[in-house]
Protein backbone atom coordinates (compact mmCIF):
# COMPACT_ATOMS: atom_id res chain seq x y z
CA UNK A 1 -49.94 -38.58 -172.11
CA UNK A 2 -51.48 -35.28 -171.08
CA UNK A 3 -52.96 -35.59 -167.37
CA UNK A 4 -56.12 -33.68 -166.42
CA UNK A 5 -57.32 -31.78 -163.52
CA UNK A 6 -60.76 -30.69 -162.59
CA UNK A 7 -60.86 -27.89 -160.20
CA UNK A 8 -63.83 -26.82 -158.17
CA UNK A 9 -63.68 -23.37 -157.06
CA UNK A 10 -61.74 -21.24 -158.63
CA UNK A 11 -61.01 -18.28 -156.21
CA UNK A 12 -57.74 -17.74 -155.11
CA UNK A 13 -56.73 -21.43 -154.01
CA UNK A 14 -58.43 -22.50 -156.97
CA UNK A 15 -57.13 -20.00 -159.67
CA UNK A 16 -53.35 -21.01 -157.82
CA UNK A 17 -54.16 -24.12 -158.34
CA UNK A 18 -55.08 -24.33 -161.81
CA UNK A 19 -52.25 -21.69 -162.90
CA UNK A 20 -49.60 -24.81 -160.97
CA UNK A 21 -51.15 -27.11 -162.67
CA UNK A 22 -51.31 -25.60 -166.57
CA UNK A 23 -47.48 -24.26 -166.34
CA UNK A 24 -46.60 -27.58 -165.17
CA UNK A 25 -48.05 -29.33 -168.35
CA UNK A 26 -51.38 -30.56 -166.78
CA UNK A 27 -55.23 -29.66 -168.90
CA UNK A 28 -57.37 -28.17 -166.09
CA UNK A 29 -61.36 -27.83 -166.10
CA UNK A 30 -62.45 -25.05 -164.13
CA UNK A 31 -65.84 -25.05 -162.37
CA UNK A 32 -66.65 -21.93 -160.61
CA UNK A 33 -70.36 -20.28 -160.84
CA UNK A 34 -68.89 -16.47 -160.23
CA UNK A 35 -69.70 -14.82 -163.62
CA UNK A 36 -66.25 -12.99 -163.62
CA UNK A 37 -64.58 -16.52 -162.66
CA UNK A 38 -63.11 -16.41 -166.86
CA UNK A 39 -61.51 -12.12 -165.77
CA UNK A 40 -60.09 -13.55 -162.66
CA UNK A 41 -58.36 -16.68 -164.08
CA UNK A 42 -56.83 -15.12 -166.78
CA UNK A 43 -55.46 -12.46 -164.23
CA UNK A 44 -54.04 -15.04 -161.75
CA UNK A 45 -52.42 -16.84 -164.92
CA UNK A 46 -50.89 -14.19 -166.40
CA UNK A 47 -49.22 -13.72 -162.83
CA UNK A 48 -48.20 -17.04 -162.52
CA UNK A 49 -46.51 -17.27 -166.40
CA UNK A 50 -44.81 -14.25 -165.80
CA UNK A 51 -43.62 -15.70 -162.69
CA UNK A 52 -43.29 -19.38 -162.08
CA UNK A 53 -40.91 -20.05 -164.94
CA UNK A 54 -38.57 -17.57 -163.70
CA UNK A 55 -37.57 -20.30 -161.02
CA UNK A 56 -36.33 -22.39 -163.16
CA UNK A 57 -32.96 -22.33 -165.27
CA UNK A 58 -34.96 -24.91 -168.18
CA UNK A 59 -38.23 -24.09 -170.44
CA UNK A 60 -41.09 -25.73 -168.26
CA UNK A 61 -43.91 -28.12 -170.13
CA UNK A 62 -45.81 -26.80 -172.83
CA UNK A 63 -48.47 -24.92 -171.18
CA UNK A 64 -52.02 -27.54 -170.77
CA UNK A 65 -55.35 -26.15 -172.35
CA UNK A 66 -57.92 -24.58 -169.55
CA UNK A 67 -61.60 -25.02 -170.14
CA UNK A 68 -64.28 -23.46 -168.55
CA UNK A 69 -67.33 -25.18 -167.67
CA UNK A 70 -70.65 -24.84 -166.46
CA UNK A 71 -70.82 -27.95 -164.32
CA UNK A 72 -69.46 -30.17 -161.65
CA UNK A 73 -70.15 -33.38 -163.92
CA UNK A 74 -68.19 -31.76 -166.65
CA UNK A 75 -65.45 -30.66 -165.28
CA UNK A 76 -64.46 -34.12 -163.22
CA UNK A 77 -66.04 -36.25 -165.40
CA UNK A 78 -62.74 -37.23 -167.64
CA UNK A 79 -60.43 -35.70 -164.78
CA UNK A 80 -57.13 -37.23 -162.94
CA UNK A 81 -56.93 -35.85 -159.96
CA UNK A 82 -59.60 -33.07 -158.58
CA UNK A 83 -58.93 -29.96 -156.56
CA UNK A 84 -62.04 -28.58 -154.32
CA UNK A 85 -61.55 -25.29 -153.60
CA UNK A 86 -64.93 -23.91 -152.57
CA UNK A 87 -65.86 -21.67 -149.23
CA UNK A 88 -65.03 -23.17 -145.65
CA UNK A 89 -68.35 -24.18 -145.47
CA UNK A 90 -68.67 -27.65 -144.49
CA UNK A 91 -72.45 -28.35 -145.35
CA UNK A 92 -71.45 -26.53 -148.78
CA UNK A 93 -68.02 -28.92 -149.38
CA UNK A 94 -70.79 -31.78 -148.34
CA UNK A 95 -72.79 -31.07 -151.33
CA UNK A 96 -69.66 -30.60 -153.91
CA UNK A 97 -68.26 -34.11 -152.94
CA UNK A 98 -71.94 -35.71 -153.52
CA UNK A 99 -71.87 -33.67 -157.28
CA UNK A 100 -68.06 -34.68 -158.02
CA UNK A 101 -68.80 -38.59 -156.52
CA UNK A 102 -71.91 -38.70 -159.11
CA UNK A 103 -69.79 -38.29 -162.00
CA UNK A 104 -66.13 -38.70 -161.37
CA UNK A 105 -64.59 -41.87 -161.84
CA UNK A 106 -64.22 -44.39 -158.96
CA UNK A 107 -60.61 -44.25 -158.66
CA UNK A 108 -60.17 -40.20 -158.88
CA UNK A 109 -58.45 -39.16 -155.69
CA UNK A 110 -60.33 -35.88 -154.58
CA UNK A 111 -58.16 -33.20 -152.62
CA UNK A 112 -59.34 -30.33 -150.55
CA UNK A 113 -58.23 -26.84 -150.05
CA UNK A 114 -59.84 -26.30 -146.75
CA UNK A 115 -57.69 -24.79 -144.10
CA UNK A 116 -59.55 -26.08 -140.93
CA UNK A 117 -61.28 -29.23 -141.46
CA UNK A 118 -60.36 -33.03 -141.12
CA UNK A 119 -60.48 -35.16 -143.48
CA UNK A 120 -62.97 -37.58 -141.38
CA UNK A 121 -65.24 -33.61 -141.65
CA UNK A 122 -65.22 -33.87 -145.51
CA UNK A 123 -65.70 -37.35 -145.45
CA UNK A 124 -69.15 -37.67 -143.90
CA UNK A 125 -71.92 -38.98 -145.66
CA UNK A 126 -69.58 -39.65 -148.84
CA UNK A 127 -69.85 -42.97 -150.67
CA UNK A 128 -66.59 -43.42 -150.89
CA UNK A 129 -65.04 -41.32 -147.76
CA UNK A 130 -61.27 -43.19 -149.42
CA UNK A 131 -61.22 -41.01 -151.87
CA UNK A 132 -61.04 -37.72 -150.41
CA UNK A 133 -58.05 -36.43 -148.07
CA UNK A 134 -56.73 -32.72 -147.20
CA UNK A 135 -54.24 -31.33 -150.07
CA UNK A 136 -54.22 -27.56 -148.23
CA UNK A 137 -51.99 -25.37 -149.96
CA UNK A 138 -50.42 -21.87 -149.53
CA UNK A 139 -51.02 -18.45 -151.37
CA UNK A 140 -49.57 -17.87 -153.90
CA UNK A 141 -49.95 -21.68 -154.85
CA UNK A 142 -48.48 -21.82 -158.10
CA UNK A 143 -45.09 -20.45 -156.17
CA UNK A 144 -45.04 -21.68 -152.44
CA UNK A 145 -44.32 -24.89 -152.68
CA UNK A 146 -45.03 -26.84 -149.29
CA UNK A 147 -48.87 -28.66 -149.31
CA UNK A 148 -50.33 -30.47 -146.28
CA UNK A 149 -51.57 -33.72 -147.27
CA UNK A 150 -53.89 -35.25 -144.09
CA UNK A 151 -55.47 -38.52 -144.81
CA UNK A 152 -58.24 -39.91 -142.08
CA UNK A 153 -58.05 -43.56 -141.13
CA UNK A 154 -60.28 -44.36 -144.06
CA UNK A 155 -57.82 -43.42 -147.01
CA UNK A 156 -55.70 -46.37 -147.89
CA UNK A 157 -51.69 -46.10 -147.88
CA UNK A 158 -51.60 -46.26 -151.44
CA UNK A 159 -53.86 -43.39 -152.35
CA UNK A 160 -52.25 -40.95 -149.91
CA UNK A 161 -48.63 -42.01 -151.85
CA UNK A 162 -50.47 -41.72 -155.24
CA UNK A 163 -51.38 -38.32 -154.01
CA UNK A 164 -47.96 -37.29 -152.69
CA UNK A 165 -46.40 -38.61 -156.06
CA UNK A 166 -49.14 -36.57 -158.18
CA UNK A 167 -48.15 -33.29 -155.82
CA UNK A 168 -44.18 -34.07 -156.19
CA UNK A 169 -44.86 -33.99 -160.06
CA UNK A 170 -45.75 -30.48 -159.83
CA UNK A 171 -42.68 -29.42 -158.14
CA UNK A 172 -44.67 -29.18 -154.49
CA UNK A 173 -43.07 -30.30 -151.13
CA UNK A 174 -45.91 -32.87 -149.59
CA UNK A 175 -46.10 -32.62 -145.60
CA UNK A 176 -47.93 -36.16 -144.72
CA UNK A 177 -49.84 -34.51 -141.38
CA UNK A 178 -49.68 -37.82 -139.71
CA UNK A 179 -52.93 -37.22 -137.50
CA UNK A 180 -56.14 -35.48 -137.82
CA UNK A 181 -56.22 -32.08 -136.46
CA UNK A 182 -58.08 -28.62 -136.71
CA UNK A 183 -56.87 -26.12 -138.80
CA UNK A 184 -53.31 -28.73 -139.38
CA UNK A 185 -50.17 -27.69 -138.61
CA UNK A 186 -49.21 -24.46 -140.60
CA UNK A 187 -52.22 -22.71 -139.87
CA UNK A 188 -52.41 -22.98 -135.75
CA UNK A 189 -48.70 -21.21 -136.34
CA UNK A 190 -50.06 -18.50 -138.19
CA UNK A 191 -53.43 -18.57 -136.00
CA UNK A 192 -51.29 -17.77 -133.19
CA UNK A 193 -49.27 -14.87 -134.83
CA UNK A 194 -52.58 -13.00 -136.27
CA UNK A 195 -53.89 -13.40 -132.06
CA UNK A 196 -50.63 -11.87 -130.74
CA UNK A 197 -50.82 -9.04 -133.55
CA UNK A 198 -54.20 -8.31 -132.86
CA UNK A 199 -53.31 -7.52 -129.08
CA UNK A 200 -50.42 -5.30 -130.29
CA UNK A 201 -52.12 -3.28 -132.43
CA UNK A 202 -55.23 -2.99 -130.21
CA UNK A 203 -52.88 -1.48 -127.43
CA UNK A 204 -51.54 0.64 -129.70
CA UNK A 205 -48.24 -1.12 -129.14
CA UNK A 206 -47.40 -1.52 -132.76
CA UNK A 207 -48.99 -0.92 -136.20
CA UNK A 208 -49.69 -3.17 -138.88
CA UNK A 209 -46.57 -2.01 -141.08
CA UNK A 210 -45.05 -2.08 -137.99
CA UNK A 211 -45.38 -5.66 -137.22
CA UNK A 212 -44.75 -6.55 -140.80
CA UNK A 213 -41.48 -4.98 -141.11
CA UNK A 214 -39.99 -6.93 -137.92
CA UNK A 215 -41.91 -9.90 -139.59
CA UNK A 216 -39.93 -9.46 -143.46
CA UNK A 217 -36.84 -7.57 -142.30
CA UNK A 218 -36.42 -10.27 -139.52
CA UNK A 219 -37.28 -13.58 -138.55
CA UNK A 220 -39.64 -13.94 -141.51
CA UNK A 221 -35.77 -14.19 -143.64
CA UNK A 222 -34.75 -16.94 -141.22
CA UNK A 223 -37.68 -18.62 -141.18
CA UNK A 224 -37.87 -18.85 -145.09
CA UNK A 225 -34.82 -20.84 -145.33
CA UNK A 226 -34.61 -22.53 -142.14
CA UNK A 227 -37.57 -23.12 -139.93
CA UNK A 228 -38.19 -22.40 -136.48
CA UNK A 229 -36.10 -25.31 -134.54
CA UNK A 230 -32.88 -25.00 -136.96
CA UNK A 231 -32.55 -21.71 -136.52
CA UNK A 232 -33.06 -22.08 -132.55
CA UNK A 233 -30.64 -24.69 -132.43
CA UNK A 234 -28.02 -22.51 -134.10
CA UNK A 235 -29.09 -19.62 -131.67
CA UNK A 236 -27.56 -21.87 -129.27
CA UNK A 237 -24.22 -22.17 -130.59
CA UNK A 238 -21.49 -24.97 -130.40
CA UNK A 239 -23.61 -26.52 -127.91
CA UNK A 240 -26.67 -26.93 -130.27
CA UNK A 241 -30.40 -27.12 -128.96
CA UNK A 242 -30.10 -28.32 -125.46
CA UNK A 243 -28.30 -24.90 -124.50
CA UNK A 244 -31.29 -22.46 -126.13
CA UNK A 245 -33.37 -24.87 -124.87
CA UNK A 246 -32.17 -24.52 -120.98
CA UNK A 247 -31.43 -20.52 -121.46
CA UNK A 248 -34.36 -19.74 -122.88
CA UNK A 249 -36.62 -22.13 -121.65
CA UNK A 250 -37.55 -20.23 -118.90
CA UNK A 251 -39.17 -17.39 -121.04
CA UNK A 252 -41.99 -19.24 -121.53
CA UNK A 253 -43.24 -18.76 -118.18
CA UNK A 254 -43.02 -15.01 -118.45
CA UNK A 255 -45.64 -13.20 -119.46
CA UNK A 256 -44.57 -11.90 -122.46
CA UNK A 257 -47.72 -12.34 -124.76
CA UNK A 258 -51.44 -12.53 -124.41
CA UNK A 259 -51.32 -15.54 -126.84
CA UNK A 260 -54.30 -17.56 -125.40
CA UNK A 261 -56.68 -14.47 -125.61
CA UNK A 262 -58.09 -13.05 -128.25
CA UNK A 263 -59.40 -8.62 -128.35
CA UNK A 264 -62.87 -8.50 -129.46
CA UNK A 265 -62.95 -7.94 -132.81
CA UNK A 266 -65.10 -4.36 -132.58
CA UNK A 267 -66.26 -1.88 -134.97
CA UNK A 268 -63.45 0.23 -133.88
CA UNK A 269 -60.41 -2.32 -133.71
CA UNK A 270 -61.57 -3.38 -137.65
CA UNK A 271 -61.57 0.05 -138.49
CA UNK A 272 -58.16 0.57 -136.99
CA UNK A 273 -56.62 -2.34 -138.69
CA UNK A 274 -58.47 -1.19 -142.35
CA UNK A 275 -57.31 1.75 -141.90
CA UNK A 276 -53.39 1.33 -140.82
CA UNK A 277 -53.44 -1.26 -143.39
CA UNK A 278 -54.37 1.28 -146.01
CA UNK A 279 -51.89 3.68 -145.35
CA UNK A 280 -49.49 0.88 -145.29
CA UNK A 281 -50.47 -0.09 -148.77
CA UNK A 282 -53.39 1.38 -150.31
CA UNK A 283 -51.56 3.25 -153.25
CA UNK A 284 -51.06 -0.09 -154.97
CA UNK A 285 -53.35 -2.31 -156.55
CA UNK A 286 -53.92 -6.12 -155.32
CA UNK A 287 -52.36 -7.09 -158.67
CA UNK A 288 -49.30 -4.40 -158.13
CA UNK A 289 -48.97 -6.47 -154.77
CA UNK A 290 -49.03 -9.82 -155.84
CA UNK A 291 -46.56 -8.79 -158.39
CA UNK A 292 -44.36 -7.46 -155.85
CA UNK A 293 -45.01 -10.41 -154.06
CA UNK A 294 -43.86 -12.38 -156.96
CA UNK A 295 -41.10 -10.99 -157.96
CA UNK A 296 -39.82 -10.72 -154.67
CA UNK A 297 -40.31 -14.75 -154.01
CA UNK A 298 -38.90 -15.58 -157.27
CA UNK A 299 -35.73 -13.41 -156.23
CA UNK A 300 -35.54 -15.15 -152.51
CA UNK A 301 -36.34 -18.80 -153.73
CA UNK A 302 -33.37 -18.56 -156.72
CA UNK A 303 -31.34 -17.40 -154.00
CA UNK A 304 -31.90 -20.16 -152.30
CA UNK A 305 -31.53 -22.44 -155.37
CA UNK A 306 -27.92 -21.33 -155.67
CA UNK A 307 -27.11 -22.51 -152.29
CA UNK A 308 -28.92 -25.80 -152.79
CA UNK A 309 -30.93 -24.93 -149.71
CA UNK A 310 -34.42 -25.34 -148.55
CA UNK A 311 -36.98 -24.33 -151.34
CA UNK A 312 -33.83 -24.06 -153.40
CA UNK A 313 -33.19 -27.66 -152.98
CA UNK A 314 -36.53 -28.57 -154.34
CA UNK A 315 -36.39 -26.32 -157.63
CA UNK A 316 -33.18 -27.97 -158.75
CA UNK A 317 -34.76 -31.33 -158.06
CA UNK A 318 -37.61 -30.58 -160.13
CA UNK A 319 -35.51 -28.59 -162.48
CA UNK A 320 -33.52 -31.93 -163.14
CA UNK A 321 -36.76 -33.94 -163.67
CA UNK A 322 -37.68 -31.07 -166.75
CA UNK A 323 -34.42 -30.89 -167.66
CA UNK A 324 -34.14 -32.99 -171.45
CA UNK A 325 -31.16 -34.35 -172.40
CA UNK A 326 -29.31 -33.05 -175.82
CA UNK A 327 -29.91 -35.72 -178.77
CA UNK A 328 -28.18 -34.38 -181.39
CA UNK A 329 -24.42 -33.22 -182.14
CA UNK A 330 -25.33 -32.25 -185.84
CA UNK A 331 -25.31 -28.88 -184.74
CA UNK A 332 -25.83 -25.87 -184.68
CA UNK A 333 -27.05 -27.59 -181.08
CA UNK A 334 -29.70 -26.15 -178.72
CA UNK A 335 -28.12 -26.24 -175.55
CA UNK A 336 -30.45 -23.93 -173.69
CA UNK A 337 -33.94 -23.15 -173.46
CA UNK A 338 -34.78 -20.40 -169.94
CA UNK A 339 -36.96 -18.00 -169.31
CA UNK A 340 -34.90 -14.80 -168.01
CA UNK A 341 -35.36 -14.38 -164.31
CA UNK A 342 -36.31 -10.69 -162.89
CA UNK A 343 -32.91 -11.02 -160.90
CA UNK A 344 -31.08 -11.10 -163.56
CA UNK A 345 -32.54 -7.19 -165.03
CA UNK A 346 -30.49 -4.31 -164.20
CA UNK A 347 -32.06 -0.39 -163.58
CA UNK A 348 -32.34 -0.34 -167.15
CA UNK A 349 -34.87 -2.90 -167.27
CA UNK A 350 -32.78 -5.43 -169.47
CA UNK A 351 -30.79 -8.05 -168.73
CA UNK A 352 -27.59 -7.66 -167.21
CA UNK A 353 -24.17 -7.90 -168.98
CA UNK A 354 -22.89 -10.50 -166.83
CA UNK A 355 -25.76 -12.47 -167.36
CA UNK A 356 -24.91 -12.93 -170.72
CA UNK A 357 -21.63 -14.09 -169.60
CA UNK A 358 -23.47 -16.41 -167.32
CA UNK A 359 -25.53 -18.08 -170.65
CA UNK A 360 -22.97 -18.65 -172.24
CA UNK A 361 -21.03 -20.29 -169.37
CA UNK A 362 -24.08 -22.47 -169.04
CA UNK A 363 -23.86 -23.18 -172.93
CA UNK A 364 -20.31 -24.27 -173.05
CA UNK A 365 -21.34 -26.89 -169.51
CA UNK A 366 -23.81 -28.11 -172.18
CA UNK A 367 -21.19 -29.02 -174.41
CA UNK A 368 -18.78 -30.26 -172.20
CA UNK A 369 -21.03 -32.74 -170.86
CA UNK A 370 -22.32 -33.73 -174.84
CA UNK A 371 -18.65 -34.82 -175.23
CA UNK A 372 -18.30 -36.85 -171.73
CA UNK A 373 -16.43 -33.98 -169.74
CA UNK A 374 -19.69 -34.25 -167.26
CA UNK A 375 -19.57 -33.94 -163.37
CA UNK A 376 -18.51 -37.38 -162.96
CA UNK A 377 -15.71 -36.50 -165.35
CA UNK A 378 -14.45 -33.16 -163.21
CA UNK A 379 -15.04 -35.24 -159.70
CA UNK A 380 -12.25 -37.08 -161.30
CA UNK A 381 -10.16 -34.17 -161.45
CA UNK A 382 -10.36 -33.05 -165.25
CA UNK A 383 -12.10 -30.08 -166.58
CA UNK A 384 -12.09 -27.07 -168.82
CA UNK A 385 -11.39 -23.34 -168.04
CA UNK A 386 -12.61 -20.52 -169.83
CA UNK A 387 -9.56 -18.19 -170.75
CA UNK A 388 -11.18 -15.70 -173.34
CA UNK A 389 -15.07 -14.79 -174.05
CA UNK A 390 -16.06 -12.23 -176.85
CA UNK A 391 -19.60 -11.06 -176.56
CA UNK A 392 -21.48 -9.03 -178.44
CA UNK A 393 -24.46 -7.42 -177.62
CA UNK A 394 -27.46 -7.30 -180.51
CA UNK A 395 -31.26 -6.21 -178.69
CA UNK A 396 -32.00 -6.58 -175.17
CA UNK A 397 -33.19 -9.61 -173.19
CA UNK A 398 -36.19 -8.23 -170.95
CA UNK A 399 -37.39 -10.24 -167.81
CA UNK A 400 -39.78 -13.01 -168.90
CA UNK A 401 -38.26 -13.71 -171.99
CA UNK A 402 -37.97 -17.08 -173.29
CA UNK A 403 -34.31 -17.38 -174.71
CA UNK A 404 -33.07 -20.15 -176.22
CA UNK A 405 -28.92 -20.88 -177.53
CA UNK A 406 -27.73 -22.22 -180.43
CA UNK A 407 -24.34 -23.43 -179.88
CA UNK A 408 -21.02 -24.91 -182.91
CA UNK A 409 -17.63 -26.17 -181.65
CA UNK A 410 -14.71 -24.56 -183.86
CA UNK A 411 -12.27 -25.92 -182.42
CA UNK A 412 -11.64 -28.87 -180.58
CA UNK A 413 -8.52 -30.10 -180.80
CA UNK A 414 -5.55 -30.68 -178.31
CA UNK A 415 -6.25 -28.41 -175.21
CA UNK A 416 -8.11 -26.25 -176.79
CA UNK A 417 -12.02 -25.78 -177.06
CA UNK A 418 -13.31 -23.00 -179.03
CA UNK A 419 -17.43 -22.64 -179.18
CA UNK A 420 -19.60 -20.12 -180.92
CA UNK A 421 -22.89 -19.11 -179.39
CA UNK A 422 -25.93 -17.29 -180.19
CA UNK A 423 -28.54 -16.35 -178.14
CA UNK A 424 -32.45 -16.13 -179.29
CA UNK A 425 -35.26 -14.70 -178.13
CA UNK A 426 -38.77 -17.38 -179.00
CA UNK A 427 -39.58 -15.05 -181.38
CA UNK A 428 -36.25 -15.80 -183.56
CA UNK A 429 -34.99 -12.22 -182.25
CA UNK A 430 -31.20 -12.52 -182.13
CA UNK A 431 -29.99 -10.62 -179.03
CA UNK A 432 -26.44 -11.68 -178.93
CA UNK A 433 -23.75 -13.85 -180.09
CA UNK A 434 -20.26 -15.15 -177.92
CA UNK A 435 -17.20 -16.69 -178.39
CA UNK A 436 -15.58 -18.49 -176.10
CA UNK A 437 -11.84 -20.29 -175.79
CA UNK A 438 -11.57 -22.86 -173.58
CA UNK A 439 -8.74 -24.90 -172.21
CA UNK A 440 -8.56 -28.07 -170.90
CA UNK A 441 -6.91 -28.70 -167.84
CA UNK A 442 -5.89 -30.49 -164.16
CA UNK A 443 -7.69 -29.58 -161.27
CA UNK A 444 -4.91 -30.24 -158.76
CA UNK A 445 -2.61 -28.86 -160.48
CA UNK A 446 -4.82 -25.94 -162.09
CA UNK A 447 -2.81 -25.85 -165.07
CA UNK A 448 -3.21 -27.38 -169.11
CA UNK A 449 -2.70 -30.50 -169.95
CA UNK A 450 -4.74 -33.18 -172.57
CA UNK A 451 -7.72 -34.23 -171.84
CA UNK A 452 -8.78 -38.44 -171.59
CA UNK A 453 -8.99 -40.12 -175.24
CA UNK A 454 -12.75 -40.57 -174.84
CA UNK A 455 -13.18 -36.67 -174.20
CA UNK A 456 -10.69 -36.13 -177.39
CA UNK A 457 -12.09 -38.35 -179.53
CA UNK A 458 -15.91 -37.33 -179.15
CA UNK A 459 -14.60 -32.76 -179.45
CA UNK A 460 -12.95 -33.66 -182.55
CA UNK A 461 -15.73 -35.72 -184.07
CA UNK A 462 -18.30 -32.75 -182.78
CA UNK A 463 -16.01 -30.02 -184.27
CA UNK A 464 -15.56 -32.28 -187.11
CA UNK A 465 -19.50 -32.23 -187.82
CA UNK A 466 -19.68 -28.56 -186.72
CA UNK A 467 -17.13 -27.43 -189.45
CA UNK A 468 -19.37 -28.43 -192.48
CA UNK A 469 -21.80 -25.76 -191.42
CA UNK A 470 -22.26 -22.42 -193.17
CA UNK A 471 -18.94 -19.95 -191.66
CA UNK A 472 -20.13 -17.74 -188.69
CA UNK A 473 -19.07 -13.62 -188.55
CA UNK A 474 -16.89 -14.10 -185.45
């Protein structure tokens, strides 16, 4: 069954929002007065398509239908879960929560965007203050995946988990901020960065492409895949935390910042910072940069989804969740269905010809598991080896494509497993074709020998099945 989401707001928490939630399968009504709301959603979206699947080595949800509407009532009236996302105005969020209480139904848990407030804020003068609790995400939202979730003493255990378990759904990392506090925990990081930045530009110390550099060409890196106290405890070698801790401890008494005061925010230290800022990167456009930005996350977080790490961790969780299973052996079988990522285009602009080496490779696991030669089967010390691959190359794959393979066995007897592949673009485009010969062999000893009955039996049945299809061109 379809879920449905009613956003309120739809700036650019809101438009993140709904873009996360439509990619991800979910309907979404959109309330936002601004008469170019409709230019600056579709804008957003057409960001987040191009980018979101790219983290993923499966076809994501069919995309949910986004409506447009010109009220409160109608957008939370039917809705699932609800997103505010309006100014950090408090007496303004106030008056949304009495509009989305009027018509929403009683058991809709409401999440705000704010940055700053408590939930106990929001929940003044509300009729039923349970409801509502702090889901504060991060720009771009439909990529970054952490979310703060901070419930007040008056939301019950089981709607902060129903929360959570709506939020994990969508491929987001829930931080359950355990106590009320201003601004949370990810902003008073970043509040004290911005005062520390402001002092070094002011004094002319640095520059703002200055500080961003040492910020995305340093620590920023570490930070992305590690956090602050992992990294620090590594910093202190074999003998972990407790030796940064007592060699560097003493640094903090130095006075090495002016993080407890903030400059004066002048006429003349804005227009230093506008202007620095504009040289830094005033020939692009705000789309250009969030493209950038895009493509450069996408590259960063799939790097980090090849080492199982961090974010990485969390896309091939969700990626396994998406991931459906192959239900027929008729064949020919679809064994893949990916969008191609932008890491995987060359200077031409096309896909790379490794990559197609890497599809197929990814075709023939497919396979290998349909017939019961699965991880469970190669933890037990019997796989296959590719020992020949013929590929021919058709029309080029761009970045953003949607690919699918089509994949017959034929061969599959003995040792031996020969598979033919071709590769689609949605469109029915075909952009390539492969053969492949594998062999079956012993992983201790790394060389050929026959693989378990049950493995046998089910490659010759498949190849069996495969062989009354029309003859390929191989």
């Amino acid at each position: 069954m379809t879920m449905t989401a009613a956003i309120i707001g739809g700036g650019v928490i809101g438009g993140g929002w709904a873009a996360r939630l439509l990619l991800n399968g979910w309907d979404v009504a959109l309330f936002d007065p601004d008469p170019q709301a409709e230019r600056k959603m579709a804008e957003v979206l057409d960001n987040a398509r191009h980018a979101l699947p790219m983290l993923y080595d499966t076809a994501m949800p069919i995309e949910g239908e986004l409506r447009h509407v010109k009220a409160i009532a109608d957008a939370v009236a039917d809705a699932d879960f609800i997103i505010e996302s309006v100014p950090e105005r408090l007496d303004l969020k106030h008056k949304v929560f009495a509009e989305i209480e009027a018509s929403a139904r009683r058991d809709t848990v409401i999440g705000s965007s704010t940055s700053g407030f408590k939930p106990s804020e929001l929940q003044q003068g509300a009729k039923h203050p349970e409801r509502i609790l702090v889901t504060h995400p991060f720009n771009p939202v439909y990529l970054l995946p952490v979310i703060e979730v901070v419930p007040s003493p008056a939301n019950s255990t089981a709607s902060v988990d129903r929360t959570k378990a709506v939020l994990t759904g969508l491929g987001l990392h829930p931080l359950h901020v355990r106590a009320e506090i201003d601004a949370h925990i990810a902003d008073r990081f970043l509040e004290a960065v911005w005062r520390e930045a402001l002092w070094l530009i002011k004094d002319g110390i640095a520059t703002t492409q200055e500080i961003d550099d040492v910020i995305r060409y340093g620590f920023g890196l570490r930070w992305a895949q590690m956090g602050l106290f992992e990294t620090y405890r590594i910093a202190g070698g074999e003998a972990g935390m407790r030796h940064f801790v007592e060699q560097f401890g003493p640094c903090l008494s130095w006075p090495w910042t002016k993080l407890m005061d903030v400059p004066e925010l002048t006429d003349e230290l804005i227009d230093q910072i506008a202007d620095q800022s504009d040289a830094q990167s005033g020939a692009l456009s705000i789309r250009q940069l969030e493209r950038l930005r895009d493509n450069n996350l996408v590259a960063i977080m799939r790097a980090l989804k090849g080492q199982n790490a961090a974010a990485g961790a969390l896309l091939n969780k969700h990626q396994k969740a998406m991931t459906q299973p192959l239900t027929s052996d008729e064949g020919p079988i679809t064994v893949l269905r990916r969008v191609i990522p932008i890491d995987w285009t060359d200077y031409n602009g096309h896909m790379n010809e490794s990559r197609y080496g890497q599809v197929y490779s990814d075709a023939a696991d497919e396979i290998m598991k349909l017939v019961g030669a699965d991880p469970g089967y190669i933890a037990n010390g019997l796989s296959y080896f590719t020992v020949d691959i013929r590929i021919r190359f058709l029309a080029e794959a761009l970045a953003g494509d949607l690919i699918y393979v089509e994949s017959r066995v034929l061969e599959g007897k003995g040792k031996k497993l020969r598979i033919y592949n071709e590769m689609f673009r949605a469109d029915g485009t075909l952009l390539s074709s492969g053969e492949q010969l594998l062999i079956h062999v012993n992983l201790e000893t790394r060389r050929a020998c026959e693989p378990a009955d049950a493995v046998r039996d089910r490659l010759e049945a498949l190849a069996a099945a495969h062989a009354a299809l029309p003859p390929v061109k191989v």
